[in-house]
N, C-alpha and C. Protein backbone atom coordinates (compact mmCIF):
# COMPACT_ATOMS: atom_id res chain seq x y z
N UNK A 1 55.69 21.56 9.87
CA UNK A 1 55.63 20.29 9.16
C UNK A 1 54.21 19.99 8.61
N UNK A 2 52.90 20.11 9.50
CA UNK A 2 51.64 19.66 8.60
C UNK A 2 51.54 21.22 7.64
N UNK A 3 52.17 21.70 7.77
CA UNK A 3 51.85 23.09 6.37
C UNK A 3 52.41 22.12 5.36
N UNK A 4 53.76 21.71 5.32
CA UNK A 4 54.60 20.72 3.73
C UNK A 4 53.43 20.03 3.55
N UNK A 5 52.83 18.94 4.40
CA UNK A 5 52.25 17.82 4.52
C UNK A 5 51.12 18.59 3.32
N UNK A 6 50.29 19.51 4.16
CA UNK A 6 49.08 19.87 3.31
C UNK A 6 49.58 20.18 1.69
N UNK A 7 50.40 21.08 1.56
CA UNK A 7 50.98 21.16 0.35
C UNK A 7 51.57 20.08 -0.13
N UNK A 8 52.24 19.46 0.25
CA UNK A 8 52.10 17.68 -0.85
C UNK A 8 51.09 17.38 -1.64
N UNK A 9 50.07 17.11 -0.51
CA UNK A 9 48.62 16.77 -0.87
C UNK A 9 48.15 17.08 -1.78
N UNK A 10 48.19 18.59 -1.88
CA UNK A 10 47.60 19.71 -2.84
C UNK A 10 48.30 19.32 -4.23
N UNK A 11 49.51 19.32 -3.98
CA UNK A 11 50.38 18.77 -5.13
C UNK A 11 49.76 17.50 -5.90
N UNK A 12 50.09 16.44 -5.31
CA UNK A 12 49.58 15.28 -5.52
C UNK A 12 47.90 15.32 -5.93
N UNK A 13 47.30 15.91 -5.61
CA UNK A 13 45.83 16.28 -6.07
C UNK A 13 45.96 17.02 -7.53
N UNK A 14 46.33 18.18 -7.58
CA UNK A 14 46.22 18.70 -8.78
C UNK A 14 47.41 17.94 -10.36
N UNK A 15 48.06 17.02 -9.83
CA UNK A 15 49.08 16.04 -10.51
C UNK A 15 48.12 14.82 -11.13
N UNK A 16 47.17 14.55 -9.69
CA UNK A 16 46.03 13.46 -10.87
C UNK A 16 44.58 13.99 -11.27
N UNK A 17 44.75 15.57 -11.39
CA UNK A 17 43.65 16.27 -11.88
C UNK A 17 43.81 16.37 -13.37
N UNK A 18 45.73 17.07 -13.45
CA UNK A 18 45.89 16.94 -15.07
C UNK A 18 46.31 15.96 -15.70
N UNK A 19 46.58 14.56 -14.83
CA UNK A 19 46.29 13.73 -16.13
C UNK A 19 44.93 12.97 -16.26
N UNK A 20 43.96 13.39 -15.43
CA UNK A 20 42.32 13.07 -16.08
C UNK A 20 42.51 13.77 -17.40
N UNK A 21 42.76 15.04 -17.15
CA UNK A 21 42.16 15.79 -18.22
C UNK A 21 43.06 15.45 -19.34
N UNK A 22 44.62 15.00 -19.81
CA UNK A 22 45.37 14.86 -20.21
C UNK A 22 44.26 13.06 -21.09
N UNK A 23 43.69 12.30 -20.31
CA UNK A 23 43.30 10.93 -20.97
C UNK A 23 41.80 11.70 -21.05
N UNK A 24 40.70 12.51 -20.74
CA UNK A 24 39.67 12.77 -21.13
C UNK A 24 39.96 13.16 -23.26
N UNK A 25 41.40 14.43 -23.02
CA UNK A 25 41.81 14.81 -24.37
C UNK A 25 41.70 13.48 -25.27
N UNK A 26 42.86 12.84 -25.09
CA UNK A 26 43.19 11.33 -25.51
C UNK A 26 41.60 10.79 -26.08
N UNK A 27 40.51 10.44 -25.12
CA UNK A 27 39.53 9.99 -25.41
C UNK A 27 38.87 10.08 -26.08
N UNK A 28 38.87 11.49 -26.44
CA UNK A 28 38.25 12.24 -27.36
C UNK A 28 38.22 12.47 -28.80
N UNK A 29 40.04 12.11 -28.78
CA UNK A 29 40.47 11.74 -30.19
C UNK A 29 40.55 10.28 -30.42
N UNK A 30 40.14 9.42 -29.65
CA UNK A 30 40.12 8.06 -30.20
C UNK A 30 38.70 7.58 -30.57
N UNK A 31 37.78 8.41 -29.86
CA UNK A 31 36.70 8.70 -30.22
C UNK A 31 35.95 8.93 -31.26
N UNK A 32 36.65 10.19 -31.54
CA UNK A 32 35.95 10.25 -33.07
C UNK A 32 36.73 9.99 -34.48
N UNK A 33 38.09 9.01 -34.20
CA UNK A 33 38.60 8.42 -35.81
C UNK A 33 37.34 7.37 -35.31
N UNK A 34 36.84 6.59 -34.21
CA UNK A 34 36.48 5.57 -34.63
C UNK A 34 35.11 6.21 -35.57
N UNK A 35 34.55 7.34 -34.64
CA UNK A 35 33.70 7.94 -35.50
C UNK A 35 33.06 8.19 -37.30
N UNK A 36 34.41 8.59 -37.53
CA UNK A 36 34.67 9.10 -38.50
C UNK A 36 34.72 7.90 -39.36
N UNK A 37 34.75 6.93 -39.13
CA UNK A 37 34.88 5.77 -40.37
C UNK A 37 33.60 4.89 -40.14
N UNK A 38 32.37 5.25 -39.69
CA UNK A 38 31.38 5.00 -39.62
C UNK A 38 30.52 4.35 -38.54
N UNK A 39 31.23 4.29 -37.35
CA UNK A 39 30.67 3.40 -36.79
C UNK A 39 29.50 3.45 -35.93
N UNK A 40 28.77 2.84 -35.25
CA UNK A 40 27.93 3.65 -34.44
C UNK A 40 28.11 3.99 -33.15
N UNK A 41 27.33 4.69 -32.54
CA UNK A 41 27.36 5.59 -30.83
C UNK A 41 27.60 4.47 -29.93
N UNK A 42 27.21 3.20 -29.57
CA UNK A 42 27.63 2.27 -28.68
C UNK A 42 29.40 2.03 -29.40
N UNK A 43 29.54 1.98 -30.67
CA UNK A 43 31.18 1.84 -30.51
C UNK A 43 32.35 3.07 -30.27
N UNK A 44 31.65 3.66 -30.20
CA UNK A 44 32.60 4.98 -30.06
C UNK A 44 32.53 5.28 -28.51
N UNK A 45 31.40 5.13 -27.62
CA UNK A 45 31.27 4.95 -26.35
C UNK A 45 32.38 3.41 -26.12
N UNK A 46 32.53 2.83 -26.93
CA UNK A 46 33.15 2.03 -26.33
C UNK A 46 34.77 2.22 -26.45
N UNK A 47 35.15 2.84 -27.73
CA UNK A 47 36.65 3.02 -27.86
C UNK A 47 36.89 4.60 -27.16
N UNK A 48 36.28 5.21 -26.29
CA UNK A 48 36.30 6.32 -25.49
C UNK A 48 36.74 5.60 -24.36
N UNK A 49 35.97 4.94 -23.88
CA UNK A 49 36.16 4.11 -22.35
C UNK A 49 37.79 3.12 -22.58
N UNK A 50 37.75 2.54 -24.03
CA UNK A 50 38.97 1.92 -23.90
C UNK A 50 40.37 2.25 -24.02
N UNK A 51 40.19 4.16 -24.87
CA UNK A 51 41.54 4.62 -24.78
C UNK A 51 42.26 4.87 -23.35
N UNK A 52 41.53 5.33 -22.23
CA UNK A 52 41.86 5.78 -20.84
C UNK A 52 41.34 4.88 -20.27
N UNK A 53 41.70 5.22 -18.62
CA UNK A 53 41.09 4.18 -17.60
C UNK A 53 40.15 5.23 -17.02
N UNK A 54 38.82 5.67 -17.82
CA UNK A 54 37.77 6.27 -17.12
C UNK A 54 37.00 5.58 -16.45
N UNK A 55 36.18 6.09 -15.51
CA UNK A 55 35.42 5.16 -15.03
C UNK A 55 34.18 5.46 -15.60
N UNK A 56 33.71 4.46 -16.20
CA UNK A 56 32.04 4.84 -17.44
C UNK A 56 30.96 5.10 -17.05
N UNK A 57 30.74 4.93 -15.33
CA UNK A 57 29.73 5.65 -15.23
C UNK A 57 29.63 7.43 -15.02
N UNK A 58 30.86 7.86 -15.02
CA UNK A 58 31.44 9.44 -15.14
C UNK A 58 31.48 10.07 -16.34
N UNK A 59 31.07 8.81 -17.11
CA UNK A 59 31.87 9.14 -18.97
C UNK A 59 30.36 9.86 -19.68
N UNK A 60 30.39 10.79 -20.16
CA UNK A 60 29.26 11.10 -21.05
C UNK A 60 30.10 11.24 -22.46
N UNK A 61 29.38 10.76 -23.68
CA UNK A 61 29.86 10.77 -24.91
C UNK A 61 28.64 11.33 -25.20
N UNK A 62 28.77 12.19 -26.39
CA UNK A 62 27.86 12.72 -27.10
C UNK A 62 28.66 12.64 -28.79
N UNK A 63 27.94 12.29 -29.72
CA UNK A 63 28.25 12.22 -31.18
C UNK A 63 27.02 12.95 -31.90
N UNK A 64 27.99 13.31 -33.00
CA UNK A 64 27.30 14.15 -33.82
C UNK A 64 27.45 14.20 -35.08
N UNK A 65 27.08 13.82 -36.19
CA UNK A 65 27.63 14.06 -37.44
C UNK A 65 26.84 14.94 -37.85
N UNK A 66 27.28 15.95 -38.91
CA UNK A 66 26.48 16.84 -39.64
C UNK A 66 27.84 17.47 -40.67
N UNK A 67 27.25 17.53 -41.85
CA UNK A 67 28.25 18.44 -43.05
C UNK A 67 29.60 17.85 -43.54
N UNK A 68 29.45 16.63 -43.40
CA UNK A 68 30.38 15.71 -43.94
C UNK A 68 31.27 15.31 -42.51
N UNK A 69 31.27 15.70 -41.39
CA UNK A 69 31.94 15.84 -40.19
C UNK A 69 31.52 15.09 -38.88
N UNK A 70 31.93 14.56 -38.07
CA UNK A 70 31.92 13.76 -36.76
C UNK A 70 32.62 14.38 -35.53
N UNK A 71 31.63 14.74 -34.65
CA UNK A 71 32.08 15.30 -33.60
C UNK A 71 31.89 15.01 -32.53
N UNK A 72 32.44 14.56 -31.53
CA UNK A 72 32.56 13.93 -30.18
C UNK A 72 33.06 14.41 -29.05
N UNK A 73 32.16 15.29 -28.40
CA UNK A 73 31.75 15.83 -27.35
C UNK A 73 32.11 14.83 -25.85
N UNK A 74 33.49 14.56 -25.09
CA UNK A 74 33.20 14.08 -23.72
C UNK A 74 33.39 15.09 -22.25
N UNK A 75 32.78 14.32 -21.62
CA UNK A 75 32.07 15.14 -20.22
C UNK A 75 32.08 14.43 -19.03
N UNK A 76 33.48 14.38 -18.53
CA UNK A 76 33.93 13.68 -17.52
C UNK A 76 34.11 14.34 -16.04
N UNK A 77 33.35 13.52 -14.68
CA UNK A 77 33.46 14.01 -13.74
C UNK A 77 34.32 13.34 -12.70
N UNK A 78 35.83 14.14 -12.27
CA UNK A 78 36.49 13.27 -11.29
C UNK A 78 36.52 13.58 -10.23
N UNK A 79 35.77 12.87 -9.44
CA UNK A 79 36.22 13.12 -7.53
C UNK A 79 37.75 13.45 -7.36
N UNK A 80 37.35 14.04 -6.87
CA UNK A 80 39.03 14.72 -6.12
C UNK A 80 38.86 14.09 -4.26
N UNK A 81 39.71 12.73 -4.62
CA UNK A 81 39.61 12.11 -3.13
C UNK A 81 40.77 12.51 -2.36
N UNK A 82 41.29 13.22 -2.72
CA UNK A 82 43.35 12.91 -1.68
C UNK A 82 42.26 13.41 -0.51
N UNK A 83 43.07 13.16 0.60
CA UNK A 83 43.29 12.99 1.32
C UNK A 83 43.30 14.53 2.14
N UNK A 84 42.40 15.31 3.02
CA UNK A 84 42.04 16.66 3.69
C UNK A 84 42.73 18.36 2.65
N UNK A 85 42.83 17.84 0.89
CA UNK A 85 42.34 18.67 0.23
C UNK A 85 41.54 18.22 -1.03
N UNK A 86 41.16 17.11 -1.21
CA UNK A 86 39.75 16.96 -2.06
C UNK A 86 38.55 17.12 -1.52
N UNK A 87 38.25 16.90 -0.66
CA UNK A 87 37.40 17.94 -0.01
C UNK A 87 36.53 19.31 0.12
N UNK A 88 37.81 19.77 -0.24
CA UNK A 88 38.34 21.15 -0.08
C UNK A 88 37.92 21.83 -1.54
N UNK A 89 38.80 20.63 -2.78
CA UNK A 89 38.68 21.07 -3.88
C UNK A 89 36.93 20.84 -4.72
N UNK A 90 36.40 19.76 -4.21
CA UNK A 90 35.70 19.71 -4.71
C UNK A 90 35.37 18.76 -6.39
N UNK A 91 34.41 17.71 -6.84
CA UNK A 91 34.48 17.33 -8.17
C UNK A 91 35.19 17.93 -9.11
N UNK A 92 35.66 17.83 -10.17
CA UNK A 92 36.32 18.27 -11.55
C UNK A 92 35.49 18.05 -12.32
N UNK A 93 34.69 18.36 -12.82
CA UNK A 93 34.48 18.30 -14.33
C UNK A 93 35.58 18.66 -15.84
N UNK A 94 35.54 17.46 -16.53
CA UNK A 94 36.32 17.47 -17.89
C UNK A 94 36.02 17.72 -18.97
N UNK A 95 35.81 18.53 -19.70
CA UNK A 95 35.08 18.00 -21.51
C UNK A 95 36.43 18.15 -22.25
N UNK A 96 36.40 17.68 -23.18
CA UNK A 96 36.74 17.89 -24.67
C UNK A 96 36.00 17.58 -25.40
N UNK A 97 36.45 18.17 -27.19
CA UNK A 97 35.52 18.36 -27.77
C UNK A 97 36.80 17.76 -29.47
N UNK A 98 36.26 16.54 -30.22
CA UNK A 98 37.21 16.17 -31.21
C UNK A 98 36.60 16.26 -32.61
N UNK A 99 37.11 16.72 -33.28
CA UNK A 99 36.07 16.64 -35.02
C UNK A 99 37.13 16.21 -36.10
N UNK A 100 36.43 15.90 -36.33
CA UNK A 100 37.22 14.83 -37.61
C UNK A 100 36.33 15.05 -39.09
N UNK A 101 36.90 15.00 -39.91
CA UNK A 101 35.65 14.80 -41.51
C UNK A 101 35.45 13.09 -41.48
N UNK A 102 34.49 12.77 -41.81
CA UNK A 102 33.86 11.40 -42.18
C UNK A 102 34.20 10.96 -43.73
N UNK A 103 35.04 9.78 -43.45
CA UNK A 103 35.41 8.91 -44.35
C UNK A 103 34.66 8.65 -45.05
């Protein structure tokens, strides 16, 4: 029985690993339309944080325009807390990476 138990866990751990990474993606593309239609680095840090429920001090945004193009770089780190296998697993790190042409 604690063998299922541990394997639940494990389950349930790697279940809210891919949907970080599933809303880091998301972020990334809400990111840079806001990008892309001009706006600046505090608003795109801000419609990053508002597409998902990241937590912002984990959130790195990086922007970039160059060659008619907007690119938005995020770099998200999630504790892996469950319960005697986050531990085990260790932080996650997330990036994606979104480009868009500029309006």
């Amino acid at each position: 029985m604690p063998f299922f138990a541990l394997m639940l866990l494990a389950v349930v751990q790697v279940g809210l690993l891919v949907r970080t990474r599933v809303l880091v993606t998301h972020s990334a593309r809400e990111a840079v339309r806001v990008a892309a239609v001009g706006a600046n680095d505090g608003e795109v840090r801000s419609a990053a944080m508002a597409a998902a429920d990241l937590h912002p001090g984990r959130l790195v945004v990086e922007v970039r325009r160059a060659n008619g193009k907007a690119t938005v770089r995020l770099r998200y780190t999630d504790p892996t807390d469950v319960p005697l296998v986050g531990p085990l697993v260790g932080d996650a790190v997330f990036e994606a990476r979104a480009t868009m042409r500029l309006e």
